[in-house]
C-alpha atoms as a PDB file:
ATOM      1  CA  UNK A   1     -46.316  16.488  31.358  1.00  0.00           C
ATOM      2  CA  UNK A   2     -45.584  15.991  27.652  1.00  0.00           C
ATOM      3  CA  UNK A   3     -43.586  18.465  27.466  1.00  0.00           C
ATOM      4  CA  UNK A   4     -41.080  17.559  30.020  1.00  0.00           C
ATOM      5  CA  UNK A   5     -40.812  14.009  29.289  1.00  0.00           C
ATOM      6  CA  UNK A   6     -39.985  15.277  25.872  1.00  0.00           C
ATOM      7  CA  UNK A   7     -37.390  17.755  27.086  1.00  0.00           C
ATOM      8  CA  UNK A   8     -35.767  14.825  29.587  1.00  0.00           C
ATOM      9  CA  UNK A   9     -35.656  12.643  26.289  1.00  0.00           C
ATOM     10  CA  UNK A  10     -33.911  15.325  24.315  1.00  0.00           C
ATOM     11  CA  UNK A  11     -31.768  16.117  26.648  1.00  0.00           C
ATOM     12  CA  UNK A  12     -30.621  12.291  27.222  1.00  0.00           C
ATOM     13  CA  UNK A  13     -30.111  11.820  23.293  1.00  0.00           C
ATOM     14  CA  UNK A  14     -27.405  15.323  23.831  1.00  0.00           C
ATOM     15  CA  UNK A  15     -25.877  13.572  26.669  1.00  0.00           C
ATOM     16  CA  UNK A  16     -25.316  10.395  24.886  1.00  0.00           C
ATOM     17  CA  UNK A  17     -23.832  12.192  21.909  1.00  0.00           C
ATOM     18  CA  UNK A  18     -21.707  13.686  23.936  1.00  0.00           C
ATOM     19  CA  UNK A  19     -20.402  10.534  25.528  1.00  0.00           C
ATOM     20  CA  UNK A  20     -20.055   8.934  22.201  1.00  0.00           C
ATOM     21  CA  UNK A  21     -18.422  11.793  20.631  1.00  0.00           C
ATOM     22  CA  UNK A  22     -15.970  11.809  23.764  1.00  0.00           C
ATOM     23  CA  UNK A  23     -15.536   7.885  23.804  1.00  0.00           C
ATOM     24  CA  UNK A  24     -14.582   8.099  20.044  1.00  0.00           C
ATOM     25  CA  UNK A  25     -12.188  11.457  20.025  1.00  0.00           C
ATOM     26  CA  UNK A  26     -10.110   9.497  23.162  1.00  0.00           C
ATOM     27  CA  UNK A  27     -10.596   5.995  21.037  1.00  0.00           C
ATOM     28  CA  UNK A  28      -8.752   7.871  18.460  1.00  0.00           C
ATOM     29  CA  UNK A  29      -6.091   9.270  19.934  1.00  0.00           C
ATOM     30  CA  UNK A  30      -4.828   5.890  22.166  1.00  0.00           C
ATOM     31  CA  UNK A  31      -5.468   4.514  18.653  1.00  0.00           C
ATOM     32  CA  UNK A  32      -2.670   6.983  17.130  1.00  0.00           C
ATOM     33  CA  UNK A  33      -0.259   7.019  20.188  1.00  0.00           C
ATOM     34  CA  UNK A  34      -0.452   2.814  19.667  1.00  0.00           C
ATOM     35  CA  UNK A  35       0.257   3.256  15.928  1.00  0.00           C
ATOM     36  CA  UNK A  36       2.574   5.529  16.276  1.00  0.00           C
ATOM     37  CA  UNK A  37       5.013   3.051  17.689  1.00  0.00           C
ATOM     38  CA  UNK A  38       3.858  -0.041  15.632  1.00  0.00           C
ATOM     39  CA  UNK A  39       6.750  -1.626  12.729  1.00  0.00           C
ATOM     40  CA  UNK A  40       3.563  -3.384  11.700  1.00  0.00           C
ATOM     41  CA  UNK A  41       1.496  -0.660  11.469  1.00  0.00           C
ATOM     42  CA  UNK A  42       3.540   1.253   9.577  1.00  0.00           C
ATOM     43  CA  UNK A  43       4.693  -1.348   7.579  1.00  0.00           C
ATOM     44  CA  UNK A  44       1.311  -2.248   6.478  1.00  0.00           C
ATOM     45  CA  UNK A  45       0.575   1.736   5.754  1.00  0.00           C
ATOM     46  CA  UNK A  46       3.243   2.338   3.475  1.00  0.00           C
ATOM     47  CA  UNK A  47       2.771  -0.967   1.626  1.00  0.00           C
ATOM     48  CA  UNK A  48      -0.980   0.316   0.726  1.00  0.00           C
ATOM     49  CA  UNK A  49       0.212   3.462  -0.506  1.00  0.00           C
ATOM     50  CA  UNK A  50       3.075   2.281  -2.664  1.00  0.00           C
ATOM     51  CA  UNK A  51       0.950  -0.622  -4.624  1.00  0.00           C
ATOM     52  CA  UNK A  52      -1.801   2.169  -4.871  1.00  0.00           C
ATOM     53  CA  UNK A  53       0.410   4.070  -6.626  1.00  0.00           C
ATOM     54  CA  UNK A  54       1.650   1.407  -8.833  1.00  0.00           C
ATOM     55  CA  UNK A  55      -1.627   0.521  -9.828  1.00  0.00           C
ATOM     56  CA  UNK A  56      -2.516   3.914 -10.632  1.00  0.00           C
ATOM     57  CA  UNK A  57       0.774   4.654 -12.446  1.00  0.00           C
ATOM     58  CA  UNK A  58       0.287   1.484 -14.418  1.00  0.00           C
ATOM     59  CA  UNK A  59      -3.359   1.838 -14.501  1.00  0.00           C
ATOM     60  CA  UNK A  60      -3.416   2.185 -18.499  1.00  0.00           C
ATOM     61  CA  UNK A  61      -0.523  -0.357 -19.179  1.00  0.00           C
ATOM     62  CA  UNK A  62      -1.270  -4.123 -19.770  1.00  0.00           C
ATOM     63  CA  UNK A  63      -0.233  -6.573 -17.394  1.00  0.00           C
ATOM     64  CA  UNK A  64       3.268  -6.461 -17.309  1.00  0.00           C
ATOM     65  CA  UNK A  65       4.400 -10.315 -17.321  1.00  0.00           C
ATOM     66  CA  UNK A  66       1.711 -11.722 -19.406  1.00  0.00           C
ATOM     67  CA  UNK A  67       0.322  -8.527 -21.209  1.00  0.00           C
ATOM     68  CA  UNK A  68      -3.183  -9.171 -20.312  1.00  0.00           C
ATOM     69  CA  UNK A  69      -5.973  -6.227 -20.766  1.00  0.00           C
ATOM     70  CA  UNK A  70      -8.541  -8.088 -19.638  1.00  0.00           C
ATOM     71  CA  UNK A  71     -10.756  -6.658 -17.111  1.00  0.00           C
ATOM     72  CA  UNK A  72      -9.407  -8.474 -14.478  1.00  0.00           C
ATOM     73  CA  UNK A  73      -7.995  -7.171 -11.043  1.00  0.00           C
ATOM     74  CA  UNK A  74      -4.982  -6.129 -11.002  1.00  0.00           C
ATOM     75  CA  UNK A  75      -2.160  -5.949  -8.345  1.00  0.00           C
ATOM     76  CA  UNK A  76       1.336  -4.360  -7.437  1.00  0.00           C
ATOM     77  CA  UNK A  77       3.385  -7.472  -8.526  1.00  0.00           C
ATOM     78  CA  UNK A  78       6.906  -7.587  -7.188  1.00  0.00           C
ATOM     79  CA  UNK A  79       9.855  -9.089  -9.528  1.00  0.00           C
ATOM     80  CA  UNK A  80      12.092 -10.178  -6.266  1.00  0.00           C
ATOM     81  CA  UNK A  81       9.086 -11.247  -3.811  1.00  0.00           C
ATOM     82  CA  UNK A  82       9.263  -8.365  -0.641  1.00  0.00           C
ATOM     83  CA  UNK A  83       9.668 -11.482   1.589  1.00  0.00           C
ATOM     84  CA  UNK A  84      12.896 -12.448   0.198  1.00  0.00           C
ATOM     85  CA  UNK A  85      13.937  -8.766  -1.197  1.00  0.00           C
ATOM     86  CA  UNK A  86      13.107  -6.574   1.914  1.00  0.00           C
ATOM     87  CA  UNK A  87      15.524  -3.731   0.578  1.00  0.00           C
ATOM     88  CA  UNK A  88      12.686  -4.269  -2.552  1.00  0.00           C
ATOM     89  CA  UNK A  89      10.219  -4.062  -0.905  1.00  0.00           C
ATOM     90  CA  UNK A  90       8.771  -0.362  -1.737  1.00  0.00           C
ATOM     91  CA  UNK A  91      11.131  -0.033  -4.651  1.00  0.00           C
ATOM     92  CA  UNK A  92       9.327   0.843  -7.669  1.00  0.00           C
ATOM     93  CA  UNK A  93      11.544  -0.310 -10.094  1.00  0.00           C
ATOM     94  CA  UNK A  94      11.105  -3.969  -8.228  1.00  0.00           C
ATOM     95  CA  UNK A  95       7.170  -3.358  -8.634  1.00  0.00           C
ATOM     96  CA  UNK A  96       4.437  -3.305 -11.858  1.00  0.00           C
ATOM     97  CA  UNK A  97       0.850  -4.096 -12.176  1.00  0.00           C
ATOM     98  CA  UNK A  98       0.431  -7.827 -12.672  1.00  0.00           C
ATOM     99  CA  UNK A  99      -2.903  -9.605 -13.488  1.00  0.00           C
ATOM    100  CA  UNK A 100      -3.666 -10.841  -9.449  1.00  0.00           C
ATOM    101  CA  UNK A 101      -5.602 -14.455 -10.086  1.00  0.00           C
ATOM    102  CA  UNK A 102      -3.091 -15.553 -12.938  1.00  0.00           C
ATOM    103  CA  UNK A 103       0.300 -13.973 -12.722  1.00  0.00           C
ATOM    104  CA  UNK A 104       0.688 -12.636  -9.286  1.00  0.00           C
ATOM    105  CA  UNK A 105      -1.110 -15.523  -7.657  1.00  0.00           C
ATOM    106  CA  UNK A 106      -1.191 -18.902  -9.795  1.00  0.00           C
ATOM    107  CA  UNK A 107       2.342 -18.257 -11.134  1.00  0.00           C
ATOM    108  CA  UNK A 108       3.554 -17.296  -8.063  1.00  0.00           C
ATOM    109  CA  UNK A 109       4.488 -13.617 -10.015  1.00  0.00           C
ATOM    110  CA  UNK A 110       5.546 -15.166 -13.355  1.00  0.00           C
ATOM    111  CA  UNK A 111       8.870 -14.553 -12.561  1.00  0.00           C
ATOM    112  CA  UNK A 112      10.370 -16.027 -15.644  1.00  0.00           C
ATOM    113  CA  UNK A 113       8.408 -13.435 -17.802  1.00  0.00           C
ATOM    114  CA  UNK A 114       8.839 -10.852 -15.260  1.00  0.00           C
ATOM    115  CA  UNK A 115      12.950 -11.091 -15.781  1.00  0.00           C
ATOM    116  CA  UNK A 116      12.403 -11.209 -19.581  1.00  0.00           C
ATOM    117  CA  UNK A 117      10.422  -7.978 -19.894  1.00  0.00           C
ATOM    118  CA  UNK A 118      12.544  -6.096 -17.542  1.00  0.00           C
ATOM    119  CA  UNK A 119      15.995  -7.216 -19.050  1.00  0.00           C
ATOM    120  CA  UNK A 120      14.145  -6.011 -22.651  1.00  0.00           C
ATOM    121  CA  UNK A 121      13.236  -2.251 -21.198  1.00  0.00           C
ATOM    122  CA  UNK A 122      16.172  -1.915 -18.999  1.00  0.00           C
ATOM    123  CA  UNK A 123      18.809  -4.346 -20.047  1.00  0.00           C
ATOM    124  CA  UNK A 124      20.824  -7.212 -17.985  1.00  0.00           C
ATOM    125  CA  UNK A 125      22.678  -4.604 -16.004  1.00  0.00           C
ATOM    126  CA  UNK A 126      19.429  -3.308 -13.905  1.00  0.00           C
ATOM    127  CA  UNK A 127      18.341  -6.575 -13.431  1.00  0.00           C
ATOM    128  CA  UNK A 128      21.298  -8.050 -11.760  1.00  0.00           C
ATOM    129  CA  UNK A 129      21.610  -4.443 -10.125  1.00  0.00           C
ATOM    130  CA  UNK A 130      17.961  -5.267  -8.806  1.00  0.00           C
ATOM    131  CA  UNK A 131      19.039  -8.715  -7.874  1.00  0.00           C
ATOM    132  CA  UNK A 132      22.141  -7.902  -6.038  1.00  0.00           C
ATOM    133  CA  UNK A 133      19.999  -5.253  -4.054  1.00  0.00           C
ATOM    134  CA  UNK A 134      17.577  -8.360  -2.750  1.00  0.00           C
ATOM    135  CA  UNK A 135      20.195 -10.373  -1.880  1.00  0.00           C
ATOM    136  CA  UNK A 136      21.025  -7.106   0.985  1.00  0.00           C
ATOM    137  CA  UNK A 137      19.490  -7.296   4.049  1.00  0.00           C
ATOM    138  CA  UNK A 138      17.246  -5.076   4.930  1.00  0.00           C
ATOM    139  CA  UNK A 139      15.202  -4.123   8.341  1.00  0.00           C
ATOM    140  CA  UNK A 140      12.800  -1.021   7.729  1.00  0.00           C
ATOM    141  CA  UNK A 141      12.627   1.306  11.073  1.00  0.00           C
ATOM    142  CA  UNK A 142       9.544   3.842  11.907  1.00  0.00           C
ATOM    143  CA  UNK A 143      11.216   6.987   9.914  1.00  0.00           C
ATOM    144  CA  UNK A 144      12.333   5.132   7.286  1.00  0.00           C
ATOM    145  CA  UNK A 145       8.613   3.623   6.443  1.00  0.00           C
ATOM    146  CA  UNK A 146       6.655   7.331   7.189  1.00  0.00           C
ATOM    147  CA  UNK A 147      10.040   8.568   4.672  1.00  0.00           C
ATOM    148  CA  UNK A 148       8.453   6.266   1.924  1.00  0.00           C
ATOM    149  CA  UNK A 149       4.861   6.617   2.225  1.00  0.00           C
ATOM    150  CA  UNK A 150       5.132  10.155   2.324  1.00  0.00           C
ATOM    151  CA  UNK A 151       7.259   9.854  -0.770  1.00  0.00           C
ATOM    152  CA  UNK A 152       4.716   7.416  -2.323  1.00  0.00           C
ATOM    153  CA  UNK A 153       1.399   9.783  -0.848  1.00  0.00           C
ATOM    154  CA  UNK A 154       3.573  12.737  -2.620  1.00  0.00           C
ATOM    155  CA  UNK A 155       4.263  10.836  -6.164  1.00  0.00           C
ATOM    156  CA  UNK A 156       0.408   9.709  -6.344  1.00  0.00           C
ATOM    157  CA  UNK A 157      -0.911  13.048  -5.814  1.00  0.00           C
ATOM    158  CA  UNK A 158       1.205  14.420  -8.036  1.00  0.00           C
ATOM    159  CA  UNK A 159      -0.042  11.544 -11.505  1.00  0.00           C
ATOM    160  CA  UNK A 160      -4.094  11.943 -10.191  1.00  0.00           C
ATOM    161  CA  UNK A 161      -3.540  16.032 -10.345  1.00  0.00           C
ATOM    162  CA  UNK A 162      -2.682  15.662 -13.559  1.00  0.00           C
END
């Protein structure tokens, strides 16, 4: 009697798995046919892999508006704010690790500082070249955003092969 109670039991555990396992594969893929057709989605994506890869690009550098090495967190800091500067958005040269709590946050991205060191590695040229490309306007579309993370997912492999 033991026996079969035990076997019933075992076989209701498989059953269950398999139901789970079944729930979850079709969760998945109406998960992935919804994304697939979501700005936000991808929007939000691509933004995650482009500041990963400026923080790990920048990963040894100080912070670049205040020059802070404090072991602090640090974030993808934007010179032209990606709310203003869509065409900026995932442009690396609009983008450098900034200290998060003081620069990026309190100082609203230190923008003063921001201009300074940029003008003194690049000149006045790329910055108004920067600032004439945020003043565009700029509406990302599904290709365009899987374009750039795939761009950004290529560049970071590429600097944590190495």
């Amino acid at each position: 009697l033991k026996a079969k109670d035990a076997k019933r039991e075992a076989e209701k555990k498989a059953e269950t798995r398999a139901a789970k396992k079944e729930f979850n594969t079709t969760t998945t893929k109406m998960r992935k046919q919804l994304n697939e057709n979501d700005i936000k989605w991808h929007k939000k994506r691509t933004r995650r892999i482009c500041h990963l890869y400026i923080r790990t690009r920048d990963a040894k550098e100080p912070c670049f508006t205040c020059g802070t090495t404090a072991d602090v967190l640090y974030a993808a800091g934007h010179f032209l704010p990606d709310g203003r500067a869509a065409a900026l958005r995932y442009d690396e040269r609009n983008i450098h690790k900034q200290c998060n709590m003081n620069c990026n946050k309190s100082l609203s991205g230190n923008v003063g500082s921001y201009r300074a060191k940029l003008v003194q590695l690049h000149g006045e040229e790329y910055v108004h070249e920067l600032e004439r490309i945020g003043h565009t306007k700029k509406t990302w579309t599904i290709p365009e955003l899987i374009e750039v993370h795939d761009y950004y997912k290529a560049k970071l492999k590429a600097i944590t092969q190495t």
